[in-house]
PDB file of N, CA and C in Angstrom:
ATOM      1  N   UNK A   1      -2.224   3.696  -6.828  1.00  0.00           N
ATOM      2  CA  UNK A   1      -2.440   2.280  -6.615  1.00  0.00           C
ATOM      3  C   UNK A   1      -3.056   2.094  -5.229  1.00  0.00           C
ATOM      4  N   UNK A   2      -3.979   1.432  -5.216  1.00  0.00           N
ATOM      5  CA  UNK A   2      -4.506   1.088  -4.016  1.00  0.00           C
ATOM      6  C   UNK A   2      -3.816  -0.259  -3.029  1.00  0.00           C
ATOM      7  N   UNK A   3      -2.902  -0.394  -2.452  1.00  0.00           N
ATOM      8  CA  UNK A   3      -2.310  -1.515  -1.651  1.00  0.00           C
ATOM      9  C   UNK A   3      -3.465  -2.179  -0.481  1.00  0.00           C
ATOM     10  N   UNK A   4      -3.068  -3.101  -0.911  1.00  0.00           N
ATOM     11  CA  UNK A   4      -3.595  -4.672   0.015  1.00  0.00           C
ATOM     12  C   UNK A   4      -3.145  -5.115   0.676  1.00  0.00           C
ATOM     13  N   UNK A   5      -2.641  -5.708   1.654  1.00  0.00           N
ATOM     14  CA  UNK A   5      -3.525  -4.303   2.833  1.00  0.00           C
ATOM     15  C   UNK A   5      -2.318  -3.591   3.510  1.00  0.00           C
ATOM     16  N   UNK A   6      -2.054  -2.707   4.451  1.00  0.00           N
ATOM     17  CA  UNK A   6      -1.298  -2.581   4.719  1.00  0.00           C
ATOM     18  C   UNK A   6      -1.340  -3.429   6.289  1.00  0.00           C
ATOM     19  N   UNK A   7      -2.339  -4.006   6.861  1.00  0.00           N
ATOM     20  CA  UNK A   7      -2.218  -4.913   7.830  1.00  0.00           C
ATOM     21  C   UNK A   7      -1.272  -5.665   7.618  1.00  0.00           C
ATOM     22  N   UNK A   8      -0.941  -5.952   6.940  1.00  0.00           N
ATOM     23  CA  UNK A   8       0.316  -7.189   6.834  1.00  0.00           C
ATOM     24  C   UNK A   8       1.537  -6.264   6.884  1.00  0.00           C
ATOM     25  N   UNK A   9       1.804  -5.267   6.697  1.00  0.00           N
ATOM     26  CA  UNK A   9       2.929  -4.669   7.062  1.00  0.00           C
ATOM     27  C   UNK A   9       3.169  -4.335   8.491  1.00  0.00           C
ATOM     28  N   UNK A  10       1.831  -3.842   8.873  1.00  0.00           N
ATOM     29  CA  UNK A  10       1.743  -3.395  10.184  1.00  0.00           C
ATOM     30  C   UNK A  10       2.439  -4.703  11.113  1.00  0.00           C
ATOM     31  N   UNK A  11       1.297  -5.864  10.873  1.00  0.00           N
ATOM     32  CA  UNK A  11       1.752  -6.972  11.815  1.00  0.00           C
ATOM     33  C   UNK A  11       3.693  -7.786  11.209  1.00  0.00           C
ATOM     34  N   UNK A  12       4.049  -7.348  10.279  1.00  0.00           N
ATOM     35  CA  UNK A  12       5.407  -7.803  10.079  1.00  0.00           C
ATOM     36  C   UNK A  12       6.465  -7.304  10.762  1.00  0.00           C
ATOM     37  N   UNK A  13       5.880  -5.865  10.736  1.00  0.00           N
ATOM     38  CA  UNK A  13       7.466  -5.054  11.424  1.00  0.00           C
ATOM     39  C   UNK A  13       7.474  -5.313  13.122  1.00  0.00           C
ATOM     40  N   UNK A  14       6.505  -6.159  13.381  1.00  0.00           N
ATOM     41  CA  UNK A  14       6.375  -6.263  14.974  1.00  0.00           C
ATOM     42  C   UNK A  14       6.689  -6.689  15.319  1.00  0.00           C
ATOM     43  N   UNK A  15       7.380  -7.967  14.372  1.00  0.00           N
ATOM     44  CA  UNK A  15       8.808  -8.974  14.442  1.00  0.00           C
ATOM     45  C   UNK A  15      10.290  -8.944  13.690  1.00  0.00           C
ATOM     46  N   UNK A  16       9.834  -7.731  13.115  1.00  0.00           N
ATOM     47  CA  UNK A  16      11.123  -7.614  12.127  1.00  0.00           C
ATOM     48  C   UNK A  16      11.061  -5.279  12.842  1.00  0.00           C
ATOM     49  N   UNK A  17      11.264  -4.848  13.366  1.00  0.00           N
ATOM     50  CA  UNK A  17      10.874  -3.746  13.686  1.00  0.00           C
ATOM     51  C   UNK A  17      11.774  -2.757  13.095  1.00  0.00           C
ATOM     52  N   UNK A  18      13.040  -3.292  12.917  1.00  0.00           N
ATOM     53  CA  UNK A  18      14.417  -2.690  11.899  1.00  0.00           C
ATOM     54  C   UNK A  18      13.504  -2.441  10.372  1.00  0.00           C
ATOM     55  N   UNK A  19      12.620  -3.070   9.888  1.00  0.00           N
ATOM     56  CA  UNK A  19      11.710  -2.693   8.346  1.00  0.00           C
ATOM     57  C   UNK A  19      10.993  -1.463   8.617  1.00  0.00           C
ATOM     58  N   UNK A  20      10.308  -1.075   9.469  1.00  0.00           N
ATOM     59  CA  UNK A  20       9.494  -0.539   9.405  1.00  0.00           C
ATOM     60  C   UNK A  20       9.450   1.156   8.725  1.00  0.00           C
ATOM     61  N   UNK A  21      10.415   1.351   8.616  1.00  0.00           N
ATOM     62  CA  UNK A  21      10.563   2.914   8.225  1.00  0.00           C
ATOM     63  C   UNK A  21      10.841   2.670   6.468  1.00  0.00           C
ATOM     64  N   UNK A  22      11.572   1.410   6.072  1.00  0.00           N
ATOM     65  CA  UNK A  22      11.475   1.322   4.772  1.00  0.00           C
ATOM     66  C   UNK A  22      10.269   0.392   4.498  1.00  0.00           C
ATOM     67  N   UNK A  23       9.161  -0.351   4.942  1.00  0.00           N
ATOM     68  CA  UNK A  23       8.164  -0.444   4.258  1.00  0.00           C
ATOM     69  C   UNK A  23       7.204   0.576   4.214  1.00  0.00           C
ATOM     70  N   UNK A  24       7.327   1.814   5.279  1.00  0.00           N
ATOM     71  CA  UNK A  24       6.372   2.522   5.241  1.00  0.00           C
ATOM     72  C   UNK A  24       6.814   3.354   4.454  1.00  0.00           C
ATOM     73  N   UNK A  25       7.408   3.463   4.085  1.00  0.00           N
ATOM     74  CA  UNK A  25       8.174   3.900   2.935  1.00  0.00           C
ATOM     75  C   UNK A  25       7.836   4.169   1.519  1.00  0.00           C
ATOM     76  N   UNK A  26       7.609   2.473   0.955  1.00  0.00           N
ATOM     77  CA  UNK A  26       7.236   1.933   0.001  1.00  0.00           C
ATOM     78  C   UNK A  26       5.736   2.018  -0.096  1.00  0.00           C
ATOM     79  N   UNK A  27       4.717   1.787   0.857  1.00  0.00           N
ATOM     80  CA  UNK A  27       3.467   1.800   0.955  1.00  0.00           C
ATOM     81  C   UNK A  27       3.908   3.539   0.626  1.00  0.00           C
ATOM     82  N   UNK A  28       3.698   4.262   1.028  1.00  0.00           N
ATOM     83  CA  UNK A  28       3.446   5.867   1.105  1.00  0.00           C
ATOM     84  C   UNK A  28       3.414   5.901  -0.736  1.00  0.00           C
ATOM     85  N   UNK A  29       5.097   5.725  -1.336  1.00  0.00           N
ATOM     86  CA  UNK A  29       5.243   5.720  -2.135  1.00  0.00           C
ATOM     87  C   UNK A  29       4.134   4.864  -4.014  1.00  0.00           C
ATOM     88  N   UNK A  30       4.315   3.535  -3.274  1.00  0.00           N
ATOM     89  CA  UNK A  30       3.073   2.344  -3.753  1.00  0.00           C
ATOM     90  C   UNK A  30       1.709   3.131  -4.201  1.00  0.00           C
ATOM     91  N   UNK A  31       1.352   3.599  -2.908  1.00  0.00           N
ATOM     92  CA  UNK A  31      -0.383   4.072  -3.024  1.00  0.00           C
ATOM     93  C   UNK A  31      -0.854   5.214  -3.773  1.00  0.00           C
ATOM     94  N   UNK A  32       0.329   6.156  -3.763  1.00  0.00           N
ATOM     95  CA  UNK A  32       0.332   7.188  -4.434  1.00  0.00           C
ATOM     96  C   UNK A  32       0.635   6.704  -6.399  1.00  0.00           C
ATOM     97  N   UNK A  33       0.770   6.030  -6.825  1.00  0.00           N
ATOM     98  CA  UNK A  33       1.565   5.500  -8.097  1.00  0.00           C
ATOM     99  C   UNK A  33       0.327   5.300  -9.094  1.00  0.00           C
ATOM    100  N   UNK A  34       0.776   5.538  -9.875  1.00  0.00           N
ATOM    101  CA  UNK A  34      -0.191   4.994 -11.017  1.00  0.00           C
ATOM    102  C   UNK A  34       0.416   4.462 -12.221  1.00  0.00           C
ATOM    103  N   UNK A  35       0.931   3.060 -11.633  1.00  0.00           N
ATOM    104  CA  UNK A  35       2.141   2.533 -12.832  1.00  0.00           C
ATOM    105  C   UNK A  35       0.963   1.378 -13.789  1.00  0.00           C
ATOM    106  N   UNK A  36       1.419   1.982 -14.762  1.00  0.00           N
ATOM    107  CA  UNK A  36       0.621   0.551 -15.961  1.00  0.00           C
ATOM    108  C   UNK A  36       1.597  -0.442 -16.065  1.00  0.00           C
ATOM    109  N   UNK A  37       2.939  -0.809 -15.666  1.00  0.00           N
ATOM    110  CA  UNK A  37       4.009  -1.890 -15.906  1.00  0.00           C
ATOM    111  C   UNK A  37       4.987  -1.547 -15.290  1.00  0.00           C
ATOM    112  N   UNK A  38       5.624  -2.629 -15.393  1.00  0.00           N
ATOM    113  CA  UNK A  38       6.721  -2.536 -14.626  1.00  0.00           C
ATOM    114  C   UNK A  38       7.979  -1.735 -14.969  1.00  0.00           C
ATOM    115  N   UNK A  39       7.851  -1.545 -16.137  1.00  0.00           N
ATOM    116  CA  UNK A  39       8.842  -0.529 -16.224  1.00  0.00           C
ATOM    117  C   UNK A  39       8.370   0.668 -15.355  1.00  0.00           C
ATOM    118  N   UNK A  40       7.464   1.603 -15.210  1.00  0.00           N
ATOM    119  CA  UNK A  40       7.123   2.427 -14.520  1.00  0.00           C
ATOM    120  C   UNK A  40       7.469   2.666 -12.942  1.00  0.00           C
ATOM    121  N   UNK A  41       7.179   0.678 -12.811  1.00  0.00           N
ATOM    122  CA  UNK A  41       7.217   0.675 -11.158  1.00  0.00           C
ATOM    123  C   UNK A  41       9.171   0.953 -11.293  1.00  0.00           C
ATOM    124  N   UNK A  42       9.385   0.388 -12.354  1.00  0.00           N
ATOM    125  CA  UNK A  42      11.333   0.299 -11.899  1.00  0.00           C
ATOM    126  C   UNK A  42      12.264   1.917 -12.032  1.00  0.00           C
ATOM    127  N   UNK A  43      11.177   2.911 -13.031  1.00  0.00           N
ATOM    128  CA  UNK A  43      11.650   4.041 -12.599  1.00  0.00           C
ATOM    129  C   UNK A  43      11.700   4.535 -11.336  1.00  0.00           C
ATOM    130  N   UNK A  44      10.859   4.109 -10.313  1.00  0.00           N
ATOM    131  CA  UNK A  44      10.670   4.443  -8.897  1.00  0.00           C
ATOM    132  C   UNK A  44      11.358   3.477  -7.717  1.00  0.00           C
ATOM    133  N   UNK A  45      11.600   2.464  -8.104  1.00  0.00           N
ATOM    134  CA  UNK A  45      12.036   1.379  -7.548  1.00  0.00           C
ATOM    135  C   UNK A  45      12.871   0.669  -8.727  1.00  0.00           C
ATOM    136  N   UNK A  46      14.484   0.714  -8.981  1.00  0.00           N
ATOM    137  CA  UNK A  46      14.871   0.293 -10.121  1.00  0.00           C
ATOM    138  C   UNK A  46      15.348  -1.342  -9.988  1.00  0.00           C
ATOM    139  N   UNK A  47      15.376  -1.832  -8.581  1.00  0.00           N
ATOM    140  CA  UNK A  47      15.969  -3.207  -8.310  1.00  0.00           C
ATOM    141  C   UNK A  47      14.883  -3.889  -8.049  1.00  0.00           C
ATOM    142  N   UNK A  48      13.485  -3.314  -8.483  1.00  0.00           N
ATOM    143  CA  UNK A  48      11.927  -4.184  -8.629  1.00  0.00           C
ATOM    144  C   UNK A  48      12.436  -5.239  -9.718  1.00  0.00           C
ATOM    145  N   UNK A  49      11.935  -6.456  -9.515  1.00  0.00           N
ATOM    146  CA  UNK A  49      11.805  -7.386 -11.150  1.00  0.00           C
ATOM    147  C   UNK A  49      10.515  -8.315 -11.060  1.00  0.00           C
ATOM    148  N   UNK A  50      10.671  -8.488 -12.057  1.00  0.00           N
ATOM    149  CA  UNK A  50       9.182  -9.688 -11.830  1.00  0.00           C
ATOM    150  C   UNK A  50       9.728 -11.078 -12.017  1.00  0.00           C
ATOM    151  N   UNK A  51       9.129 -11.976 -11.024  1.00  0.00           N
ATOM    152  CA  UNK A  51       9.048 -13.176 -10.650  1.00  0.00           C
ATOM    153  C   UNK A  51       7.718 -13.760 -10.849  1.00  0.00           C
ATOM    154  N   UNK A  52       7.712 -14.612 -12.333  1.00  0.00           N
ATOM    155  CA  UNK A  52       6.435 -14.862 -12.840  1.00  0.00           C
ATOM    156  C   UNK A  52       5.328 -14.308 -12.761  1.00  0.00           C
ATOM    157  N   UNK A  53       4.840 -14.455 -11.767  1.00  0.00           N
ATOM    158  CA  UNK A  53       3.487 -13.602 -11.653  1.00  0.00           C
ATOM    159  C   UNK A  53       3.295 -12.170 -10.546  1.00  0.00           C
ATOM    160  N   UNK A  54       4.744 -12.247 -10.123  1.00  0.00           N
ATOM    161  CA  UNK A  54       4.409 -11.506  -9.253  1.00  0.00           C
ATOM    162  C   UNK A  54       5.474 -10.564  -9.321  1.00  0.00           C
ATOM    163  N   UNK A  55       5.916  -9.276  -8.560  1.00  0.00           N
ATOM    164  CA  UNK A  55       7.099  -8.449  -8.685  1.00  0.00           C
ATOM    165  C   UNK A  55       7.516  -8.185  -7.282  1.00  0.00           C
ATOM    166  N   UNK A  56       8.472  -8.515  -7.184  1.00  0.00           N
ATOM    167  CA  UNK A  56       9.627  -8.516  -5.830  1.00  0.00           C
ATOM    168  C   UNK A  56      10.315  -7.091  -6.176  1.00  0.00           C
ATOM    169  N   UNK A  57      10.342  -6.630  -4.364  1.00  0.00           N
ATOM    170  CA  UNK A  57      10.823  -5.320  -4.497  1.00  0.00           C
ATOM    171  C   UNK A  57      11.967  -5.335  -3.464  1.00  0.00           C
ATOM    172  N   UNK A  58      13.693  -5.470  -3.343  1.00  0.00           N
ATOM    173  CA  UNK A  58      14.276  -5.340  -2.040  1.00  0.00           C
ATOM    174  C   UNK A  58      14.094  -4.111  -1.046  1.00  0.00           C
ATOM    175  N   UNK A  59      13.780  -4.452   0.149  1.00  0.00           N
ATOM    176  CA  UNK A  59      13.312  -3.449   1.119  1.00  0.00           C
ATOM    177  C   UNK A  59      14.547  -3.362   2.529  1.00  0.00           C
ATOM    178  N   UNK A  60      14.764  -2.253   2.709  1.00  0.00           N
ATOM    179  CA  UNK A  60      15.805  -1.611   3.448  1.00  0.00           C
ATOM    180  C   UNK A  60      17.146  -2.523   3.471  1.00  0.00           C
ATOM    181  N   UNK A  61      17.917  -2.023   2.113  1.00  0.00           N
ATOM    182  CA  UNK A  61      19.458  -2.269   1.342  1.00  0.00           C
ATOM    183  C   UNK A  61      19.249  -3.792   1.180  1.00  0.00           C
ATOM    184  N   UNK A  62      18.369  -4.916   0.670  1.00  0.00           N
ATOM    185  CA  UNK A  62      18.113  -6.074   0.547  1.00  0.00           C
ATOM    186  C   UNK A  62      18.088  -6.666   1.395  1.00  0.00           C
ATOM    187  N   UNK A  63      17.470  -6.124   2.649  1.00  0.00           N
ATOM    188  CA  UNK A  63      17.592  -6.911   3.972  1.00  0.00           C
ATOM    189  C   UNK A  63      16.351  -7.706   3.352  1.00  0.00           C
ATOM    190  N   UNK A  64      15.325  -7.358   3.172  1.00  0.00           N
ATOM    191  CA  UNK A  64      13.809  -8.121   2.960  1.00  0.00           C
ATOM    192  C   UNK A  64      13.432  -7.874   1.792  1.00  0.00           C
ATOM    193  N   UNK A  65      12.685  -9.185   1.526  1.00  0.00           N
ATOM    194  CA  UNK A  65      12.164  -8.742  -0.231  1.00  0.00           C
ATOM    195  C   UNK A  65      10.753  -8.537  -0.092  1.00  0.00           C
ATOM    196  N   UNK A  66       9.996  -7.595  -0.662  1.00  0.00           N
ATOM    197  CA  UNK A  66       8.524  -7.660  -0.661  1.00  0.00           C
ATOM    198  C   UNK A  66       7.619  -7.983  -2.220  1.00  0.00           C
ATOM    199  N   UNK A  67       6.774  -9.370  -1.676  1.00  0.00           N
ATOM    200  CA  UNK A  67       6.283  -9.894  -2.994  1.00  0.00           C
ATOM    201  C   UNK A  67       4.954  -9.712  -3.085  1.00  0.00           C
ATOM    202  N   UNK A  68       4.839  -8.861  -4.156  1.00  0.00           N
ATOM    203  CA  UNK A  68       3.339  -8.455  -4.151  1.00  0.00           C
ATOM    204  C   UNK A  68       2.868  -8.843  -5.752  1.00  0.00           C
ATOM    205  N   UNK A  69       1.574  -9.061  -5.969  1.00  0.00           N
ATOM    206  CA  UNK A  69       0.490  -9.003  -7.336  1.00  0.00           C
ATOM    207  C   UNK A  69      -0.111  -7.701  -7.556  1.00  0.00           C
ATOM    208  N   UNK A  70       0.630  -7.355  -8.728  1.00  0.00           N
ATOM    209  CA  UNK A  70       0.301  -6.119  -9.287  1.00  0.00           C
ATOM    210  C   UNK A  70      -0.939  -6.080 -10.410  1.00  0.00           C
ATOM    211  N   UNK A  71      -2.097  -5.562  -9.962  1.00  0.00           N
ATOM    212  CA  UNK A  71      -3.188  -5.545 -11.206  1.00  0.00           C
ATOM    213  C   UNK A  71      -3.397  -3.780 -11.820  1.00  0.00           C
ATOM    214  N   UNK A  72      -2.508  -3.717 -12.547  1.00  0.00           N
ATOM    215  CA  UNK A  72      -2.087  -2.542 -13.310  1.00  0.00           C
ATOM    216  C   UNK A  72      -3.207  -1.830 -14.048  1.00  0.00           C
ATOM    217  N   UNK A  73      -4.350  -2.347 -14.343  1.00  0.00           N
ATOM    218  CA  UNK A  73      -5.349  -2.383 -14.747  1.00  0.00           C
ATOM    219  C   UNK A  73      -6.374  -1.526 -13.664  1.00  0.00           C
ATOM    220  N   UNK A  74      -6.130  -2.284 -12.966  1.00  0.00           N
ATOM    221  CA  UNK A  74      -7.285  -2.246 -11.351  1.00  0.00           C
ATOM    222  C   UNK A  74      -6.833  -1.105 -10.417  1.00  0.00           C
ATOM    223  N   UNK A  75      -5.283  -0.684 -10.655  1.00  0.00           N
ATOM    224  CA  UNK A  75      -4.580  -0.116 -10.023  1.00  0.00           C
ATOM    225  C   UNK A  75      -4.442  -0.891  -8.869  1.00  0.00           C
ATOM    226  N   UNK A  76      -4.569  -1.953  -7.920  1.00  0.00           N
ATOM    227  CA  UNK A  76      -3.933  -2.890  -7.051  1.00  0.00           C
ATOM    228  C   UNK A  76      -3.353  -3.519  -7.066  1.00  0.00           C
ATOM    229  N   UNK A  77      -2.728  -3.537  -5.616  1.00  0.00           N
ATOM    230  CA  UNK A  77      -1.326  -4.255  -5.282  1.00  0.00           C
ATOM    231  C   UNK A  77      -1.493  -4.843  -4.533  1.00  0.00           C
ATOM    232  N   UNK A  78      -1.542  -6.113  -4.102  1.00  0.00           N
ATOM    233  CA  UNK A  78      -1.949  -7.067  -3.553  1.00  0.00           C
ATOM    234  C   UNK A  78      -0.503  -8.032  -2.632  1.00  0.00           C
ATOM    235  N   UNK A  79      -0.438  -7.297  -1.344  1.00  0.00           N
ATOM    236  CA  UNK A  79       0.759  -7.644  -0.649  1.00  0.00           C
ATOM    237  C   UNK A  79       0.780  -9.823  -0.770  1.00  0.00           C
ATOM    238  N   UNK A  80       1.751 -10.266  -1.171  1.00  0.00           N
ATOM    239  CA  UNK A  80       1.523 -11.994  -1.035  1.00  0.00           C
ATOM    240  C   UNK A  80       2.700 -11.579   0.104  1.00  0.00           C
ATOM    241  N   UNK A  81       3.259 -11.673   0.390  1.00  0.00           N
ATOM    242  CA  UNK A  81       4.488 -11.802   1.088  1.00  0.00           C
ATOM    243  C   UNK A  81       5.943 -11.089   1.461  1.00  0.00           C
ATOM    244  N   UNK A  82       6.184 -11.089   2.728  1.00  0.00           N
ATOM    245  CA  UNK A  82       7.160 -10.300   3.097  1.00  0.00           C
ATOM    246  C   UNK A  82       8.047 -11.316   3.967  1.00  0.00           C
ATOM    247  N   UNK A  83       9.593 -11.630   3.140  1.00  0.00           N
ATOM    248  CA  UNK A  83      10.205 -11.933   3.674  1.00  0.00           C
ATOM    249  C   UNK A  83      11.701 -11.624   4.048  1.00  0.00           C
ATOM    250  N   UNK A  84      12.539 -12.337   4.968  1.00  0.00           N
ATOM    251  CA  UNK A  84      13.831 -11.917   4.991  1.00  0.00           C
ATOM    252  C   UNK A  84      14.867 -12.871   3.730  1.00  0.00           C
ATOM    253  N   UNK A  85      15.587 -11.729   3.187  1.00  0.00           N
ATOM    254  CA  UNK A  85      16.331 -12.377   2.181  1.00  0.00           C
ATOM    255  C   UNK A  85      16.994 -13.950   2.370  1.00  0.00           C
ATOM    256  N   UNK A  86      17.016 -14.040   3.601  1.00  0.00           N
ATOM    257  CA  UNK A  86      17.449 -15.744   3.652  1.00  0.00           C
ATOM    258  C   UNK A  86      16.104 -16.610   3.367  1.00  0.00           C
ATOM    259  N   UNK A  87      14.663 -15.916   4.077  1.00  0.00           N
ATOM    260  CA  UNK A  87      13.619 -17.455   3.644  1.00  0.00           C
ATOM    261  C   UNK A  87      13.679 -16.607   1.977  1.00  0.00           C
ATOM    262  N   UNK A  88      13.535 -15.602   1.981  1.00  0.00           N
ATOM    263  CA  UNK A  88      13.239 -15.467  -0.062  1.00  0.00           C
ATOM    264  C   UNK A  88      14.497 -16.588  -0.925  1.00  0.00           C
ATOM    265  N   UNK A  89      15.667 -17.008  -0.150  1.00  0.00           N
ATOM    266  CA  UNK A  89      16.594 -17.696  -0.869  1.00  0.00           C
ATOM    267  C   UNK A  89      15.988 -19.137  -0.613  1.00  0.00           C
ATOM    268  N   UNK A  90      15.194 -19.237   0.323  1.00  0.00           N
ATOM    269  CA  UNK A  90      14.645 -21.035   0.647  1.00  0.00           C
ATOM    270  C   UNK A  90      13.701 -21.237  -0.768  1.00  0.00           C
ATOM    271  N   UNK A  91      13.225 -20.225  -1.430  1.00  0.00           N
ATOM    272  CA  UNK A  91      12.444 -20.298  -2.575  1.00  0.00           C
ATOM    273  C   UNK A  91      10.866 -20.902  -2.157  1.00  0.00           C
ATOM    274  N   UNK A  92      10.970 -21.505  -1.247  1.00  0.00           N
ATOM    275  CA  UNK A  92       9.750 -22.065  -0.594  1.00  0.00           C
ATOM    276  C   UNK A  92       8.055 -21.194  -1.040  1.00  0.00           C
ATOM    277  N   UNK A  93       8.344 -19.806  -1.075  1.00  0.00           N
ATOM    278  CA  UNK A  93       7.544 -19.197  -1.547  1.00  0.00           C
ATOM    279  C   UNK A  93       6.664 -19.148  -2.924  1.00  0.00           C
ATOM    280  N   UNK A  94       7.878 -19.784  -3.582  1.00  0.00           N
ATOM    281  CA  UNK A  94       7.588 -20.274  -4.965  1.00  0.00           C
ATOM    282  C   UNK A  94       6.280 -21.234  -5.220  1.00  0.00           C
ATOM    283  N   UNK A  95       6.060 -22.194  -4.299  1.00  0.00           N
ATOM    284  CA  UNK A  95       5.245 -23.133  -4.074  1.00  0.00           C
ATOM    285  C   UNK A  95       4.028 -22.510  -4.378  1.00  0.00           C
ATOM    286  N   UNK A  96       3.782 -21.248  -4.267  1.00  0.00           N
ATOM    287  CA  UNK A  96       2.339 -20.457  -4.062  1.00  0.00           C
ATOM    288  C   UNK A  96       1.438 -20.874  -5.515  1.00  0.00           C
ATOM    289  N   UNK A  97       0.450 -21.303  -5.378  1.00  0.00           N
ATOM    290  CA  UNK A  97      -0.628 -21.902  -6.720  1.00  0.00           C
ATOM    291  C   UNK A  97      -0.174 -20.860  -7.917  1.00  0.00           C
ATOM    292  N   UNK A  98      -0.335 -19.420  -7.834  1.00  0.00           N
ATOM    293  CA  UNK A  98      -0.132 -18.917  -8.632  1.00  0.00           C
ATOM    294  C   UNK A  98       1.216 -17.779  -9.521  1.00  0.00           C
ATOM    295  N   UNK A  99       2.133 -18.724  -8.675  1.00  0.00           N
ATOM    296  CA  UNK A  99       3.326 -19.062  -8.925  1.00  0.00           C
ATOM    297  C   UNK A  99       3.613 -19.505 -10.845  1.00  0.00           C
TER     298      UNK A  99
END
């Protein structure tokens, strides 16, 4: 899978710096993958689920959730958002058009 981008990880952990060893983690893991669905992604990640359009992954013991668009097809993963489990509970994210 090709991930999008990993700039946004880079610039996240620079405020959150406790993530950084489990998103780089997930990217290492992510880029290397060649999942057609989500079942695939949940053999590798089993507490992945999908949230309408998109699939949330908890990142280091559910401290942060990471919400990305998976084009399974395209093989890309398209980072939308990285947050801490309290704004992922504001749902606010939800708002997103393609939601």
């Amino acid at each position: 899978m090709h991930v999008i981008s990993f700039k946004i990880i880079r610039e996240y952990v620079k405020k959150h710096a406790d993530s950084q060893e489990a998103l780089s983690n997930w990217y290492k893991v992510a880029s290397k993958a060649k999942w057609s669905n989500l079942i695939e992604v949940q053999k590798v990640f089993p507490k992945a689920e999908a949230a309408s359009n998109f699939t949330v992954f908890n990142i280091k013991g559910n401290n942060y959730r990471l919400i990305v668009s998976i084009d399974y097809e395209g093989q890309l993963i398209y980072i939308k958002y990285i947050l801490t489990h309290a704004e992922y509970d504001k749902e606010e994210w939800k708002n997103d058009p393609y939601f």
